[in-house]
N, C-alpha and C. Protein backbone atom coordinates (compact mmCIF):
# COMPACT_ATOMS: atom_id res chain seq x y z
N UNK A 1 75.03 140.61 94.96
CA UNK A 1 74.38 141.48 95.94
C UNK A 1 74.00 140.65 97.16
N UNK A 2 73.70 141.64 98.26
CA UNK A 2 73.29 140.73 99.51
C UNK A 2 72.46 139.66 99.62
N UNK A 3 71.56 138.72 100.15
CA UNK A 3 70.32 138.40 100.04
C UNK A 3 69.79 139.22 101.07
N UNK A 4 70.15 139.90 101.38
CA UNK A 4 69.38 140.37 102.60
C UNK A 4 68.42 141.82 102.76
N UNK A 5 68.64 142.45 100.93
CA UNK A 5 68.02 143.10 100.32
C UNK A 5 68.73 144.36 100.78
N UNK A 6 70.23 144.29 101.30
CA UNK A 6 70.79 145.43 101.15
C UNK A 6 71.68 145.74 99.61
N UNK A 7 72.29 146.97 99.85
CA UNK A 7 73.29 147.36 98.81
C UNK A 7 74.53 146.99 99.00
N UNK A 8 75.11 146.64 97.89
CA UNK A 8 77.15 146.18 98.41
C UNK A 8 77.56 147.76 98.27
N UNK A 9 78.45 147.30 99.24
CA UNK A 9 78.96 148.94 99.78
C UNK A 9 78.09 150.25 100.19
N UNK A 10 77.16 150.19 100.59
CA UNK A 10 76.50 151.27 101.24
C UNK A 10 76.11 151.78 102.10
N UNK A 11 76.60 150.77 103.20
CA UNK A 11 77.21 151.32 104.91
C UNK A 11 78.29 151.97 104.83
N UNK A 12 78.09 153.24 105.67
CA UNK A 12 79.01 153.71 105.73
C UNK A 12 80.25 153.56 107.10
N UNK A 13 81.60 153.12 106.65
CA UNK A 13 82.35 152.94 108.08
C UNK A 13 82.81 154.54 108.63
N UNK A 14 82.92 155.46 108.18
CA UNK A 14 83.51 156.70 109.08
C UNK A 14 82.25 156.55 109.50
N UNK A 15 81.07 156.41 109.13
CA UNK A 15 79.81 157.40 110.01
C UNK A 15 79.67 156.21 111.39
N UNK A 16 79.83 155.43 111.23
CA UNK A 16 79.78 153.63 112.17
C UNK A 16 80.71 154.16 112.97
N UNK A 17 81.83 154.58 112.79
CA UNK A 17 83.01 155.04 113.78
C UNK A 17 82.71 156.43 114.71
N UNK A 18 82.57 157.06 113.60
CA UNK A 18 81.38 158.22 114.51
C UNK A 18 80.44 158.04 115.72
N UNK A 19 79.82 157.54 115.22
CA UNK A 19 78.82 157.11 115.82
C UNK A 19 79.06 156.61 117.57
N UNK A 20 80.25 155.58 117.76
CA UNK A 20 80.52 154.98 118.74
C UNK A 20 81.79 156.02 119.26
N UNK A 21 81.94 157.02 118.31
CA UNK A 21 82.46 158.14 119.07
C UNK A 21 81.97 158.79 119.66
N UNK A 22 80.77 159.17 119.25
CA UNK A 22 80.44 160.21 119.99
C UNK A 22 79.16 159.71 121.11
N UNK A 23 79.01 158.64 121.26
CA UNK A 23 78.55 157.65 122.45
C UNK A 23 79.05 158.09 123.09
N UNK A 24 80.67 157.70 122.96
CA UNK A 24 81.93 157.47 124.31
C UNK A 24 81.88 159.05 124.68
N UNK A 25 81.88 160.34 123.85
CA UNK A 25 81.88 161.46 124.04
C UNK A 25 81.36 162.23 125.22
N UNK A 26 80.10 161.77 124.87
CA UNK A 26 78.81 161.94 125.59
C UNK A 26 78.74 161.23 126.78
N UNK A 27 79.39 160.01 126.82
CA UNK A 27 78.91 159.74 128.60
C UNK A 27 80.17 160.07 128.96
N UNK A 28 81.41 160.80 128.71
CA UNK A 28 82.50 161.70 129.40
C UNK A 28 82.18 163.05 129.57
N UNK A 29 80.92 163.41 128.30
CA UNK A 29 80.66 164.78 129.00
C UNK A 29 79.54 165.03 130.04
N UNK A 30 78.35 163.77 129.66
CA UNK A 30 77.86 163.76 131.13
C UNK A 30 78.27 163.83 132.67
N UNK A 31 79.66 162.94 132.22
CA UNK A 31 80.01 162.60 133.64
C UNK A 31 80.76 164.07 134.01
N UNK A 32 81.43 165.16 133.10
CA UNK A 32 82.26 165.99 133.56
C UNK A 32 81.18 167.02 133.51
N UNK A 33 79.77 167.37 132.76
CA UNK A 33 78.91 168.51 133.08
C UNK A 33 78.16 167.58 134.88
N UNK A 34 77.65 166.85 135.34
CA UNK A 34 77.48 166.48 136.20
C UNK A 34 78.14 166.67 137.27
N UNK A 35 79.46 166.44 137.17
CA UNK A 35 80.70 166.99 138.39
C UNK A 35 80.48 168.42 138.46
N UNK A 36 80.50 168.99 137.45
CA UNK A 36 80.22 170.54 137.42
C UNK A 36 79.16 171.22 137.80
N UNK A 37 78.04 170.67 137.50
CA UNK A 37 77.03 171.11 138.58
C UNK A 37 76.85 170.81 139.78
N UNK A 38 77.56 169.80 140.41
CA UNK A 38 77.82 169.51 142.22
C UNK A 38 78.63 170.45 142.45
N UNK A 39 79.92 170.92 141.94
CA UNK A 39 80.80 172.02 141.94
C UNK A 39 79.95 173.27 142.34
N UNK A 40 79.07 173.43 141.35
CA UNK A 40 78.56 174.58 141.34
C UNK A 40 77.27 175.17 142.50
N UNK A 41 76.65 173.64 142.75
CA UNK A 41 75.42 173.54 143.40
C UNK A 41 76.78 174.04 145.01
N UNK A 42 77.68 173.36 145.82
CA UNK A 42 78.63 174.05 146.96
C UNK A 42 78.70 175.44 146.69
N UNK A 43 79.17 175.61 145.59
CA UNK A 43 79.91 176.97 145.60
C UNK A 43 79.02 178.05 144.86
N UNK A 44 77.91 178.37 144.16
CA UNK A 44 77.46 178.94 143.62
C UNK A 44 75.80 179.28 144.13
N UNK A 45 75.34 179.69 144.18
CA UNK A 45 73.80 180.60 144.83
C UNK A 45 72.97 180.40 143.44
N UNK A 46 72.22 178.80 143.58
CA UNK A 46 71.31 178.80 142.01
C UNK A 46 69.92 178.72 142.94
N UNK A 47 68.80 179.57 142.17
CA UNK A 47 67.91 179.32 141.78
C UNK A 47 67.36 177.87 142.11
N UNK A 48 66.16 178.35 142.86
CA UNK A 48 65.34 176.49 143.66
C UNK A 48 65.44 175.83 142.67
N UNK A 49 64.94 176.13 141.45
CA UNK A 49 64.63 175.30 140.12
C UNK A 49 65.35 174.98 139.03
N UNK A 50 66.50 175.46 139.11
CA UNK A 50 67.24 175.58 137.98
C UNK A 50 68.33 174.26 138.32
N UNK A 51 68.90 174.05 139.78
CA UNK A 51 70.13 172.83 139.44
C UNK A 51 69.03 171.48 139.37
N UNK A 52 67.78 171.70 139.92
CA UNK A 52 67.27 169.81 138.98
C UNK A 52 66.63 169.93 137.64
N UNK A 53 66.63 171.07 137.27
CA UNK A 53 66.24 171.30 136.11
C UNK A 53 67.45 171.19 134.77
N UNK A 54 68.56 171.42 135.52
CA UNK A 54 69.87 171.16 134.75
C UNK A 54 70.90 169.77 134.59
N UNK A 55 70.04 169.26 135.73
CA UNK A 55 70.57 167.90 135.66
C UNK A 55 69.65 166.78 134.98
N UNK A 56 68.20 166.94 135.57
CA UNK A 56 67.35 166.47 134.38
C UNK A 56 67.61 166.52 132.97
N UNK A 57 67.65 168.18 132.83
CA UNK A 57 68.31 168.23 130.97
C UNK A 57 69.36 167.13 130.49
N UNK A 58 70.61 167.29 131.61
CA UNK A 58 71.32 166.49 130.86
C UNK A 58 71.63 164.88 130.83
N UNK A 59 70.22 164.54 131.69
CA UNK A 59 70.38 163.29 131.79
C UNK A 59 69.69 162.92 130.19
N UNK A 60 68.40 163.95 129.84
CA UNK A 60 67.76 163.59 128.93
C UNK A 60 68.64 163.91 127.56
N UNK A 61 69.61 164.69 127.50
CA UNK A 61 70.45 165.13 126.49
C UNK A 61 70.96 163.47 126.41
N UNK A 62 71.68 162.97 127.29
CA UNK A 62 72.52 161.87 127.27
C UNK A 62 71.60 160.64 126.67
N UNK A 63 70.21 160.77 127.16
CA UNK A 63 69.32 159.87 126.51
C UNK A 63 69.04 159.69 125.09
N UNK A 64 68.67 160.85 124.66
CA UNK A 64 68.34 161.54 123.04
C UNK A 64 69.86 161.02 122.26
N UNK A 65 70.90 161.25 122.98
CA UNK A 65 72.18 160.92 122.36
C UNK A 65 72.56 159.48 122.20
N UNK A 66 71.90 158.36 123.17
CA UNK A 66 72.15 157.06 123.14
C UNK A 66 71.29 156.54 121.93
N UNK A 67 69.82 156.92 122.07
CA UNK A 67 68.83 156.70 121.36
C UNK A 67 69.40 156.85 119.68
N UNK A 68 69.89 157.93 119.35
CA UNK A 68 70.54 158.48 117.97
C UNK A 68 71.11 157.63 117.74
N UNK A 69 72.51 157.34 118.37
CA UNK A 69 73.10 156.62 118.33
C UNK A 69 72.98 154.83 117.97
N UNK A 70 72.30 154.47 118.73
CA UNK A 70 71.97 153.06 118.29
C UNK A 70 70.89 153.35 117.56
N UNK A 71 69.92 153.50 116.96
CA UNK A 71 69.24 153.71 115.70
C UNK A 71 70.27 154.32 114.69
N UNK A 72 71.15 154.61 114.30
CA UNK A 72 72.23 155.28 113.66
C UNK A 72 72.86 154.16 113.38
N UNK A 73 73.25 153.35 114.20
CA UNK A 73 74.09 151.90 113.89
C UNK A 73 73.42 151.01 113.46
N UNK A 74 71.57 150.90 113.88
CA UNK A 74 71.15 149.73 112.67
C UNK A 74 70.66 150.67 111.44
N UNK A 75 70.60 151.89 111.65
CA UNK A 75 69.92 152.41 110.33
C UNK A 75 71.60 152.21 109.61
N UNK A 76 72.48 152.16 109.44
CA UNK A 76 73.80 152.32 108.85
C UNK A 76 74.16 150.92 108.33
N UNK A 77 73.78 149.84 109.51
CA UNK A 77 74.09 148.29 109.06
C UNK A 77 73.05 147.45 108.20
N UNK A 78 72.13 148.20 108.56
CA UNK A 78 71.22 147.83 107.57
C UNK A 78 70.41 148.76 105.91
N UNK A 79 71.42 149.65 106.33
CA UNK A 79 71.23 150.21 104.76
C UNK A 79 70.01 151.14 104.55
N UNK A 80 69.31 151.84 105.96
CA UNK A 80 68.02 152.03 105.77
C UNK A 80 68.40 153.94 105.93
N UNK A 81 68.00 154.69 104.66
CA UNK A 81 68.28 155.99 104.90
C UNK A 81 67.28 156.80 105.95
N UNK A 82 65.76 155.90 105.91
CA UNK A 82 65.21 157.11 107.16
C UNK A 82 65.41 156.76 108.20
N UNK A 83 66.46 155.59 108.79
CA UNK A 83 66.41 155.03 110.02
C UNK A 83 67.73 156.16 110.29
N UNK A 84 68.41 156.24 109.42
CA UNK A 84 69.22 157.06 109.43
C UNK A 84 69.35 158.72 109.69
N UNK A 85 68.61 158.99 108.67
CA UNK A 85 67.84 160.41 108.72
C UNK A 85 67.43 160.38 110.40
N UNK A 86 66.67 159.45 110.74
CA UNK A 86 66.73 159.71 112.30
C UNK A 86 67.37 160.05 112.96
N UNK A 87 68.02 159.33 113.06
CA UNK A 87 69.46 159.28 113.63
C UNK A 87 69.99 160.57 114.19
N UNK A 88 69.88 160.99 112.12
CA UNK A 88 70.83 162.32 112.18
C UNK A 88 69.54 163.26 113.13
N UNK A 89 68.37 163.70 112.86
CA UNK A 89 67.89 164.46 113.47
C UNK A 89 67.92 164.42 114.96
N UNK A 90 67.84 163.22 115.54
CA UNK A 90 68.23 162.88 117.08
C UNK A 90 69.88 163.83 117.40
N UNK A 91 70.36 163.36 116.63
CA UNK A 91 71.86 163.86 116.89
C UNK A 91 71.77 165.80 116.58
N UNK A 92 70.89 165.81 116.33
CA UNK A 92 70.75 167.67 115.97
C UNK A 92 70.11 168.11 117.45
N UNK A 93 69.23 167.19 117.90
CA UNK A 93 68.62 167.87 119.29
C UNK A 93 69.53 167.75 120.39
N UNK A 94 70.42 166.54 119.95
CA UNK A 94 71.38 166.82 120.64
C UNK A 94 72.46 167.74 120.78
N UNK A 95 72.68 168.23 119.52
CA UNK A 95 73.57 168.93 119.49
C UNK A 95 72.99 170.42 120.22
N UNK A 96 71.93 170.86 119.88
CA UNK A 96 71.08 171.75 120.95
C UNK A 96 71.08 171.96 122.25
N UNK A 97 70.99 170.69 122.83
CA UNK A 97 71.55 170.31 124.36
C UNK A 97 72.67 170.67 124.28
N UNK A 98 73.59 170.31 123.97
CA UNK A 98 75.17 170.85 124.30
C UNK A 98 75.13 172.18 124.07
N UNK A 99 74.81 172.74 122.90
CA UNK A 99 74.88 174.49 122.74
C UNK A 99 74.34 175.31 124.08
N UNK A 100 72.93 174.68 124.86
CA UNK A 100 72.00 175.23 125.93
C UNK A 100 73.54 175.13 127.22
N UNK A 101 73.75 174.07 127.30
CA UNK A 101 75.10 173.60 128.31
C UNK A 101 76.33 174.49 127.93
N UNK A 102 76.45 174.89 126.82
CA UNK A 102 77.53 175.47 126.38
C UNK A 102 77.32 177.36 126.71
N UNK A 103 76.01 177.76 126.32
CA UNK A 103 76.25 179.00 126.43
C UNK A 103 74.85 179.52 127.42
N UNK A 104 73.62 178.71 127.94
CA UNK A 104 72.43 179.19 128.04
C UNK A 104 72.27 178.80 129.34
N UNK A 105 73.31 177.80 130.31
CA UNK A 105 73.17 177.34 131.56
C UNK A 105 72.80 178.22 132.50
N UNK A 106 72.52 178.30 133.97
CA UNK A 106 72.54 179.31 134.81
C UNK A 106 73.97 179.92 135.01
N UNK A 107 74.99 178.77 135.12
CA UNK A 107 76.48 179.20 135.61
C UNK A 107 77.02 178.56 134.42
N UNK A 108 78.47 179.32 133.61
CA UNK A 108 78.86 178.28 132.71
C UNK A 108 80.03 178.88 132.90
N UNK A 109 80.95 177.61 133.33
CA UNK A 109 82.31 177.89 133.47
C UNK A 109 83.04 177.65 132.14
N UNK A 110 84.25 177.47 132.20
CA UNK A 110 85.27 177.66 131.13
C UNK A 110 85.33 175.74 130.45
N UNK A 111 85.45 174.72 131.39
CA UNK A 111 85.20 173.77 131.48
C UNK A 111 83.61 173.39 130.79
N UNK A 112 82.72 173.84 131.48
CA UNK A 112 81.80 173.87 131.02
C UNK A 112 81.50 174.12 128.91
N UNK A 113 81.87 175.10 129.07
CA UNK A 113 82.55 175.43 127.37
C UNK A 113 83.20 174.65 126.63
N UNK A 114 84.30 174.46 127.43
CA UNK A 114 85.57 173.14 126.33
C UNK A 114 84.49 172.29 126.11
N UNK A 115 84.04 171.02 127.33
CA UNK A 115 83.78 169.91 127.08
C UNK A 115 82.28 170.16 126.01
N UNK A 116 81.57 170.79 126.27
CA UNK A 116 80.81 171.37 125.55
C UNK A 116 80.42 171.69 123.79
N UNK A 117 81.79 172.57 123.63
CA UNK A 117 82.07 172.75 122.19
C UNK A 117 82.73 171.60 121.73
N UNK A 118 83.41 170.64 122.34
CA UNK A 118 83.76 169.27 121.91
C UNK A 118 82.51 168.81 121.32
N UNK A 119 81.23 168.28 121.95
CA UNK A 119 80.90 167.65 122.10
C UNK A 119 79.44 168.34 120.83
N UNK A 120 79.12 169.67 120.64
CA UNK A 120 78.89 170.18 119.86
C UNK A 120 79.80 169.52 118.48
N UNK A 121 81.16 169.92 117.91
CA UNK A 121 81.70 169.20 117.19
C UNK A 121 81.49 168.02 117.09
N UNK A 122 81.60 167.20 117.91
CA UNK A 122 81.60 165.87 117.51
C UNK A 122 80.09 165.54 116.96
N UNK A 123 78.94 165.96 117.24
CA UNK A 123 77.64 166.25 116.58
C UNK A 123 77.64 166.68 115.29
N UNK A 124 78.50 167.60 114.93
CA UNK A 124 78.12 168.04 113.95
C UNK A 124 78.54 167.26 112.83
N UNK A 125 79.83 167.24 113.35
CA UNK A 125 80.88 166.02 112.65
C UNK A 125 79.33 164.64 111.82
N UNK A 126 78.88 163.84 112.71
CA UNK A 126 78.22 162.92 112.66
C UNK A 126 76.84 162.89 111.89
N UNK A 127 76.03 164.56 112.56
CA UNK A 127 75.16 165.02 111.32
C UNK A 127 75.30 165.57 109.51
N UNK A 128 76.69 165.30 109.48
CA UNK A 128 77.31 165.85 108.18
C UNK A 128 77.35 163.91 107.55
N UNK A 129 77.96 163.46 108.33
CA UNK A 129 78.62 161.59 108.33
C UNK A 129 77.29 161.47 107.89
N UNK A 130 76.20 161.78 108.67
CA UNK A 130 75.29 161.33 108.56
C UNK A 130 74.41 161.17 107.54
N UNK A 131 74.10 163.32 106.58
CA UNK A 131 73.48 163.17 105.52
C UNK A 131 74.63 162.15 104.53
N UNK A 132 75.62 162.11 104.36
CA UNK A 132 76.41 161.83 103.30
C UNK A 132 76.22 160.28 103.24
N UNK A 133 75.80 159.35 104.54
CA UNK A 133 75.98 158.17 104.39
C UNK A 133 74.26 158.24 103.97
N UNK A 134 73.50 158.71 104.38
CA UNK A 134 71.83 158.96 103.77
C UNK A 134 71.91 159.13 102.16
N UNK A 135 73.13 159.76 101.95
CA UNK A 135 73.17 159.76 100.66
C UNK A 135 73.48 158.50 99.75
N UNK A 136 74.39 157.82 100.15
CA UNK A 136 75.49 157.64 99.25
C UNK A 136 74.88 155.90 99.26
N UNK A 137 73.75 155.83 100.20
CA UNK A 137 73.27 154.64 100.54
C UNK A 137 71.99 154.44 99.52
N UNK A 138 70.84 155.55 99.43
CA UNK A 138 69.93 156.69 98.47
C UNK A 138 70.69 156.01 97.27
N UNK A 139 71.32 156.30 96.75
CA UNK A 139 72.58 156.81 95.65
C UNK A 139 72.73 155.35 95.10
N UNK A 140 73.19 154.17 96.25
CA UNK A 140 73.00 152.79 95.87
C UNK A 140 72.11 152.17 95.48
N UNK A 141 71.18 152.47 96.33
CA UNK A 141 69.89 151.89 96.62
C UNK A 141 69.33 151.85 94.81
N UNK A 142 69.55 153.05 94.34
CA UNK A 142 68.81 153.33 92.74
C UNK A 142 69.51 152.56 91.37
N UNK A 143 70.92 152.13 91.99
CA UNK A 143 71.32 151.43 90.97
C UNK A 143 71.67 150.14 90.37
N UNK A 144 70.66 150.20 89.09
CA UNK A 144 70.70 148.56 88.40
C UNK A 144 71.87 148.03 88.87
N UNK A 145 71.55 146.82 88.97
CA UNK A 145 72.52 145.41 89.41
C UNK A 145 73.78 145.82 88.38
N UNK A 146 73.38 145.30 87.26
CA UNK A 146 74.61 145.72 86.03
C UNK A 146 75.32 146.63 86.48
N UNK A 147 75.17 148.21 86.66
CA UNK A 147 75.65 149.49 86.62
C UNK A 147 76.20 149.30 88.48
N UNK A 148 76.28 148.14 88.98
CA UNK A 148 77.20 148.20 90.09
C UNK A 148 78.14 147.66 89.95
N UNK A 149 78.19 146.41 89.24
CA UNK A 149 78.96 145.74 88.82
C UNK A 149 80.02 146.66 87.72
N UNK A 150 79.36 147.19 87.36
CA UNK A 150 80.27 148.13 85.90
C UNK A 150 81.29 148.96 87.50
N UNK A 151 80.93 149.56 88.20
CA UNK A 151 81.24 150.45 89.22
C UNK A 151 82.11 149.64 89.94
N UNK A 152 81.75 148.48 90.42
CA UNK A 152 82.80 147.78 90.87
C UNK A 152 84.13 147.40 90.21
N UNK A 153 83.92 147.00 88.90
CA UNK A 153 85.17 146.55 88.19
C UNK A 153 86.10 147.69 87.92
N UNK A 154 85.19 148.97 87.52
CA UNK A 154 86.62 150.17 87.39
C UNK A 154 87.38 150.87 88.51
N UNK A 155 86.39 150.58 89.80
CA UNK A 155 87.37 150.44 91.51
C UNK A 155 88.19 149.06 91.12
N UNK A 156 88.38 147.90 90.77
CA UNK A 156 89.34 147.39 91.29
C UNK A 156 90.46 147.58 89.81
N UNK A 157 90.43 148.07 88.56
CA UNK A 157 91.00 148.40 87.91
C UNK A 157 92.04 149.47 88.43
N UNK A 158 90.80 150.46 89.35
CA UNK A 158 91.90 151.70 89.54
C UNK A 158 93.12 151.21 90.30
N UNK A 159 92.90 150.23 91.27
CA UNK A 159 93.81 149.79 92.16
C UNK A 159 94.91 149.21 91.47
């Protein structure tokens, strides 16, 4: 076992991959909901309060999403399920933000939608990655030294 008082094998790599997916996600959909509200702010008749109120949102969406994100990568490398559990709940308010961008904006174009429901998916994707690696880490965490070792040898048998 580690010395470092983690579990062998209980990081999870899809949720680690996730994770730096949906980083990259998120500052492409910032940058394409952002273009879209300059678009919209020329061509569209908003409300005094509503286009800094929509750009604020999504600066803070993009924030909440970085934040998840790197707490997600040490809660994952270091084996810790409520750093994790964070994570995932960060990544749920985020996913909220995108739904508000997706269907609740003042103006919501078609664009607006795609990049949107992407980016919804890719959330959800990660809050699923997420309980399962909360789990499966949980799941390690409880078992005698012996009974990993037993677990280990019939994985490299199966092979």
């Amino acid at each position: 076992m580690p010395s470092s008082g983690g579990t062998a094998g209980g990081a999870s790599f899809p949720y680690q991959l996730q994770l730096l997916f949906s980083i990259g996600w998120a500052s492409i959909w910032w940058v394409a909901t952002l273009g879209l509200l300059i678009f919209k702010a020329f061509h569209l008749p908003f409300p005094p309060a509503a286009l800094p109120m929509e750009v604020v949102a999504s600066v803070l969406v993009l924030i909440v999403n970085a934040f998840g994100v790197l707490i997600g990568i040490r809660g994952n490398k270091t084996e810790s399920p409520s750093t994790i559990l964070i994570s995932t709940a960060l990544l749920g308010i985020t996913t909220v933000g995108a739904i508000y961008y997706m269907w609740l904006q003042t103006y919501v174009l078609m664009l607006d939608l795609a990049f949107s429901a992407i980016y919804v998916g890719i959330n959800a994707v990660g809050i699923l990655l997420g309980f399962w690696a909360t789990q499966n880490v949980a799941r390690l965490a409880r078992l005698p030294s012996f009974k990993l070792e037993v677990e280990m040898r019939k994985s490299d048998k199966k092979k």
